[in-house]
C-alpha atoms as a PDB file:
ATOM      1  CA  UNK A   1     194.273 211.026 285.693  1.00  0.00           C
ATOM      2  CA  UNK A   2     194.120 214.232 287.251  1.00  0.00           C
ATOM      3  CA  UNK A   3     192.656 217.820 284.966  1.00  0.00           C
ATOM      4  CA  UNK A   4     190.817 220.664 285.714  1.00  0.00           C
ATOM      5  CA  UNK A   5     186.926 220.579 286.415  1.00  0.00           C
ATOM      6  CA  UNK A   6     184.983 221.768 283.498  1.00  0.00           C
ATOM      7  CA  UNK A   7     181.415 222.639 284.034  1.00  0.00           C
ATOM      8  CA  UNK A   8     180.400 219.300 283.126  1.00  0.00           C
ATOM      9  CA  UNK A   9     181.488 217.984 286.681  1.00  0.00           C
ATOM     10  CA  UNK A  10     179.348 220.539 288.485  1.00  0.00           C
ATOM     11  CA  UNK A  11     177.055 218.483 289.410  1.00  0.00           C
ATOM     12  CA  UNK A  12     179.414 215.508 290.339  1.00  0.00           C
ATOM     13  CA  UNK A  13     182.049 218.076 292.613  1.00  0.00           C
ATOM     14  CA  UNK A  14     178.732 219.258 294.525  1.00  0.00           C
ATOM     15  CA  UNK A  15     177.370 216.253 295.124  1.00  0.00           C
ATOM     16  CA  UNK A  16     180.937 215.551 296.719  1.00  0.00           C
ATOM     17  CA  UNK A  17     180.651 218.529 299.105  1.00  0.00           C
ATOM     18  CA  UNK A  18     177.380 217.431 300.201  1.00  0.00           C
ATOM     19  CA  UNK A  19     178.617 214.409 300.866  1.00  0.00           C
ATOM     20  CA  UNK A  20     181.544 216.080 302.490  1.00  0.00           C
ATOM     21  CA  UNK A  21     179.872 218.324 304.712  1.00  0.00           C
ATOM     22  CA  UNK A  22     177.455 215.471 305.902  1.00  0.00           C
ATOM     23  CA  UNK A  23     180.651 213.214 306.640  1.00  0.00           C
ATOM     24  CA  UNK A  24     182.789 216.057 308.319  1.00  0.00           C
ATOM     25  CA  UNK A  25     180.705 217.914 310.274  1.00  0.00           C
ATOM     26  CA  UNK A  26     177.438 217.066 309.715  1.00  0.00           C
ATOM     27  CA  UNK A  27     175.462 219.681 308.097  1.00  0.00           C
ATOM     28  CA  UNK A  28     173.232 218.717 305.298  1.00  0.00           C
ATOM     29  CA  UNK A  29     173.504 221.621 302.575  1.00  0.00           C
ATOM     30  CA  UNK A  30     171.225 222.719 299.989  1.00  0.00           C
ATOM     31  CA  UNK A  31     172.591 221.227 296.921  1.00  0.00           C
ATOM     32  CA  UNK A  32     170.962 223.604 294.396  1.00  0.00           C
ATOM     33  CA  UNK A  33     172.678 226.458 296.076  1.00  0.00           C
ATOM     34  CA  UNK A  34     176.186 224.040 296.176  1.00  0.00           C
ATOM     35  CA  UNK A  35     175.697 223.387 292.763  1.00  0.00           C
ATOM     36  CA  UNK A  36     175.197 226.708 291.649  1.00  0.00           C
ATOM     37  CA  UNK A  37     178.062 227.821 293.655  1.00  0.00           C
ATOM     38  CA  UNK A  38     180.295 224.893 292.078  1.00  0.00           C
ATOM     39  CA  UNK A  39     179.306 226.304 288.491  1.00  0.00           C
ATOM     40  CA  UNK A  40     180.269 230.108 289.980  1.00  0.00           C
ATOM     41  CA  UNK A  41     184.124 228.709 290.897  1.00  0.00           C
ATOM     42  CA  UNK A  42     184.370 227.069 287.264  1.00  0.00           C
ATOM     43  CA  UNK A  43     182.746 229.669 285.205  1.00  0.00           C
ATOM     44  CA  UNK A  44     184.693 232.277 286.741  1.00  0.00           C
ATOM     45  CA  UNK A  45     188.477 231.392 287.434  1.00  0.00           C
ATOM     46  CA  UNK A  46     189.013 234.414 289.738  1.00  0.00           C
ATOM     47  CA  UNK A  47     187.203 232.753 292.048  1.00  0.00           C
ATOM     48  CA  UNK A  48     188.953 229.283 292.277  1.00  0.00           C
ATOM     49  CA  UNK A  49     189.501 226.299 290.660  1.00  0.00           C
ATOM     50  CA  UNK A  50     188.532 222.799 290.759  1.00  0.00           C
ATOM     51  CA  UNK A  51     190.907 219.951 289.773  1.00  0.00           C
ATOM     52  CA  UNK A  52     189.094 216.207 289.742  1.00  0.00           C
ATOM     53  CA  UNK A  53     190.802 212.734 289.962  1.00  0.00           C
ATOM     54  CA  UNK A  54     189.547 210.352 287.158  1.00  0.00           C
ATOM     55  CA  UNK A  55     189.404 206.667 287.103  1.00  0.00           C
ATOM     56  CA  UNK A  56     187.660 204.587 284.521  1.00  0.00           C
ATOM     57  CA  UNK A  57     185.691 207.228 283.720  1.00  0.00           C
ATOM     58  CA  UNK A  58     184.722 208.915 286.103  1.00  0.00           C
ATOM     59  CA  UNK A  59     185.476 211.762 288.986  1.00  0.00           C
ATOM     60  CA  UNK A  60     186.448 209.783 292.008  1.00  0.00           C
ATOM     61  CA  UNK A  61     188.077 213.047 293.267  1.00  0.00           C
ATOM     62  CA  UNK A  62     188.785 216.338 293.822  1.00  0.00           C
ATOM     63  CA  UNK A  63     190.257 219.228 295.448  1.00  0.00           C
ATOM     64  CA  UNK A  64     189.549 223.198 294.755  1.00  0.00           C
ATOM     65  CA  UNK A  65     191.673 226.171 295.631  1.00  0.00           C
ATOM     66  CA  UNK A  66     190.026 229.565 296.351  1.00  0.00           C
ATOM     67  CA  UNK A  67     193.168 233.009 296.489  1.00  0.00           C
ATOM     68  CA  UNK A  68     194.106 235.429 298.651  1.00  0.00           C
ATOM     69  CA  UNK A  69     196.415 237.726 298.660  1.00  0.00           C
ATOM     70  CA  UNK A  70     199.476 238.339 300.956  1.00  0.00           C
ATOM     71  CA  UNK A  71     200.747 242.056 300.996  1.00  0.00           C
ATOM     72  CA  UNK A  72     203.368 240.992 303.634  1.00  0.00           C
ATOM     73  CA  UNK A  73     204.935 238.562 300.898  1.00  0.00           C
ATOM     74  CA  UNK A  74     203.443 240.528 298.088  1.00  0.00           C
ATOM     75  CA  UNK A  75     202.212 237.161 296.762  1.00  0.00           C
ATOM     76  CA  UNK A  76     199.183 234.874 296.403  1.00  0.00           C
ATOM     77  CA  UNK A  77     198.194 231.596 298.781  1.00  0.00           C
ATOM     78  CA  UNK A  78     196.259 229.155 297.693  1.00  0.00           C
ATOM     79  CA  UNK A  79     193.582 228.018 300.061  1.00  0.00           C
ATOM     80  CA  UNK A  80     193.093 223.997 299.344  1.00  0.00           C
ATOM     81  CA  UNK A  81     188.830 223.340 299.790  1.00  0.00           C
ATOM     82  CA  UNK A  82     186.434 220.586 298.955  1.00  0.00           C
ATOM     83  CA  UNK A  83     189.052 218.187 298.945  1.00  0.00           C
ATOM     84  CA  UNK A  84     186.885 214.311 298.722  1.00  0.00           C
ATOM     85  CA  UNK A  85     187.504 210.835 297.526  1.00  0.00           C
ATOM     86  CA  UNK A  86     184.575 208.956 297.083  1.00  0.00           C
ATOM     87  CA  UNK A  87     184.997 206.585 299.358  1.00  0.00           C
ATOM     88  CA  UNK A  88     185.068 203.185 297.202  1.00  0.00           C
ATOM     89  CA  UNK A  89     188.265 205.093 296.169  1.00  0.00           C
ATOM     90  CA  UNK A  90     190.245 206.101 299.874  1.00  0.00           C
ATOM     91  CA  UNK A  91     193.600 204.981 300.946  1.00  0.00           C
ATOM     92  CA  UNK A  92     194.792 204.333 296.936  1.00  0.00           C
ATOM     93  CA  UNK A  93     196.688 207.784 296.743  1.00  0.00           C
ATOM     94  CA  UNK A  94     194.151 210.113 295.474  1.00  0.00           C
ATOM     95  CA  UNK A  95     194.291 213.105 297.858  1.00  0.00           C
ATOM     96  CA  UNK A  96     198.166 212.438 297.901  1.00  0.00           C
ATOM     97  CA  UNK A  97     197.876 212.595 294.229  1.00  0.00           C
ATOM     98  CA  UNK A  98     195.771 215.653 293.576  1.00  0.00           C
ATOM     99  CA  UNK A  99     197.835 217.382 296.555  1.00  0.00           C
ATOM    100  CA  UNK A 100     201.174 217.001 294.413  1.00  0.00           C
ATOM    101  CA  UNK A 101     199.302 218.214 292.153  1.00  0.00           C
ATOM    102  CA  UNK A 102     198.587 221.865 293.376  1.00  0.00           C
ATOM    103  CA  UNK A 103     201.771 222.077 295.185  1.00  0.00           C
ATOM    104  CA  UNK A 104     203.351 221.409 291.618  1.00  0.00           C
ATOM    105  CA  UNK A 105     201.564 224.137 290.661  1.00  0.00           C
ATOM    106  CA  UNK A 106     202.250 226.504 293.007  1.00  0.00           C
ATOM    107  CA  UNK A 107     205.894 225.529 293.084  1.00  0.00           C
ATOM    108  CA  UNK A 108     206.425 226.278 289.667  1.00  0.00           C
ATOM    109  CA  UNK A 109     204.854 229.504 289.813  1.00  0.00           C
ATOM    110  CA  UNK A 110     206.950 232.756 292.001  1.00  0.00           C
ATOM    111  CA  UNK A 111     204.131 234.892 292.367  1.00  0.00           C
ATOM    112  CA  UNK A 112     202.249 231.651 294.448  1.00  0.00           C
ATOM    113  CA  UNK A 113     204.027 232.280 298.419  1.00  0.00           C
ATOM    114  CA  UNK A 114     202.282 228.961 299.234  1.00  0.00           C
ATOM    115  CA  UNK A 115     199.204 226.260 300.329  1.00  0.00           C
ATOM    116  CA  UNK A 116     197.260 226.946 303.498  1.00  0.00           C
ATOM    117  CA  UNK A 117     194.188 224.884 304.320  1.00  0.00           C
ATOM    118  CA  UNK A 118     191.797 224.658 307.374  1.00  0.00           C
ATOM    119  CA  UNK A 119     190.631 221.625 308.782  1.00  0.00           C
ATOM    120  CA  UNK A 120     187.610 220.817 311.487  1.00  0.00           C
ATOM    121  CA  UNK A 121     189.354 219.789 314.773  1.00  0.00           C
ATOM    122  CA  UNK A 122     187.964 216.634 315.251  1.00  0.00           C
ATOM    123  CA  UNK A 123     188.865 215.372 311.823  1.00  0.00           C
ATOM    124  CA  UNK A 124     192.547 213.308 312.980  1.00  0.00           C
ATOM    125  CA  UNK A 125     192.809 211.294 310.289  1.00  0.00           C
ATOM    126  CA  UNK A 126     192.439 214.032 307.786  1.00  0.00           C
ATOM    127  CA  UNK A 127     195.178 216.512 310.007  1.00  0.00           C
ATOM    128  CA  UNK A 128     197.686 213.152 310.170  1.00  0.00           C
ATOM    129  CA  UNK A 129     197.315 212.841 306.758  1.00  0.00           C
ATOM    130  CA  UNK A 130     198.390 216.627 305.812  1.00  0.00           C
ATOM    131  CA  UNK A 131     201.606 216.192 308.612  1.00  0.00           C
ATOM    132  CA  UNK A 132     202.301 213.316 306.748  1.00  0.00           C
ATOM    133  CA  UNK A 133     202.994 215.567 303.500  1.00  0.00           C
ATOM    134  CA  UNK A 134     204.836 218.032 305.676  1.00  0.00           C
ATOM    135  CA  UNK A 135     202.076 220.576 306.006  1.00  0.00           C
ATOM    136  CA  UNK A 136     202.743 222.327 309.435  1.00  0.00           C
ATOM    137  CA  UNK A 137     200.099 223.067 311.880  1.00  0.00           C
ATOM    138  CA  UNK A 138     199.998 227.040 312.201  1.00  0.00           C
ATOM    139  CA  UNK A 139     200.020 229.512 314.934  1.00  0.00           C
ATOM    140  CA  UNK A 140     196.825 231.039 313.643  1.00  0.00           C
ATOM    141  CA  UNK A 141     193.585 230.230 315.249  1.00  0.00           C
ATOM    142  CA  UNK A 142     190.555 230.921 312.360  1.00  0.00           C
ATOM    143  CA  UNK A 143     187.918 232.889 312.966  1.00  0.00           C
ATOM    144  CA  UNK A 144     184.391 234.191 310.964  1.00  0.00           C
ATOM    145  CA  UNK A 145     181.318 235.903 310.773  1.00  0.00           C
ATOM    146  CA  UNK A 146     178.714 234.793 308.375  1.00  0.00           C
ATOM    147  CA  UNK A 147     175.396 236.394 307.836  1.00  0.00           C
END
């Protein structure tokens, strides 16, 4: 069953991107500051949301969407982040299922132009899995400065 992350599932959804980040890339985060940061997405809806995959009781998934703005459509894309499966879980249809999910979403809603997503390079089996729900690789390159 798929619904949105309450506060109750902070702690679950940022013990995922821990997990996530470790698996991905590498990098061990600070999980107070990822939970806290969790709790700032579903507190404030602005920011994002969180949806979570539930089987027999419990979140064995998720996904989150973060906004921004397109003047040149004069609409909104949704930015898919934090997507995880615990892994007793992958290959049953749970990313595939949360993914419908949001594009639902955004399909039934005009003022949404759209999903966009970025993935680390090296991650193939993640980028043949988006091609494989006819996401399109981009002419965009990303770039960033953090502080």
């Amino acid at each position: 069953m798929i619904r949105k992350a309450t506060v109750q599932d902070a702690e679950t959804i940022a013990l995922y991107n821990a997990n996530l980040a470790k698996e991905t890339e590498n990098i061990d985060l600070d999980l107070d500051t990822v939970i806290e940061g969790v709790k700032a997405i579903l507190t404030d809806p602005s920011k994002g949301r969180y949806f979570v995959y539930e089987q027999d009781g419990q979140v064995v998934g998720q996904i989150a969407v973060t906004f921004e703005w397109s003047d040149w459509r004069n609409g909104q894309f949704w930015w898919i982040q934090s997507v995880y499966v615990h892994k007793l879980y992958r290959r049953q249809g749970i990313f595939q299922s949360l993914y419908k999910h949001i594009k639902d979403l955004v399909s039934a809603n005009p003022s949404i132009c759209g999903l966009r997503l970025y993935v680390e390079k090296e991650n193939e089996p993640a980028q043949s899995t988006y091609k494989k729900l006819e996401m399109e690789e981009t002419h965009y390159f990303l770039y960033e400065w953090e502080k």
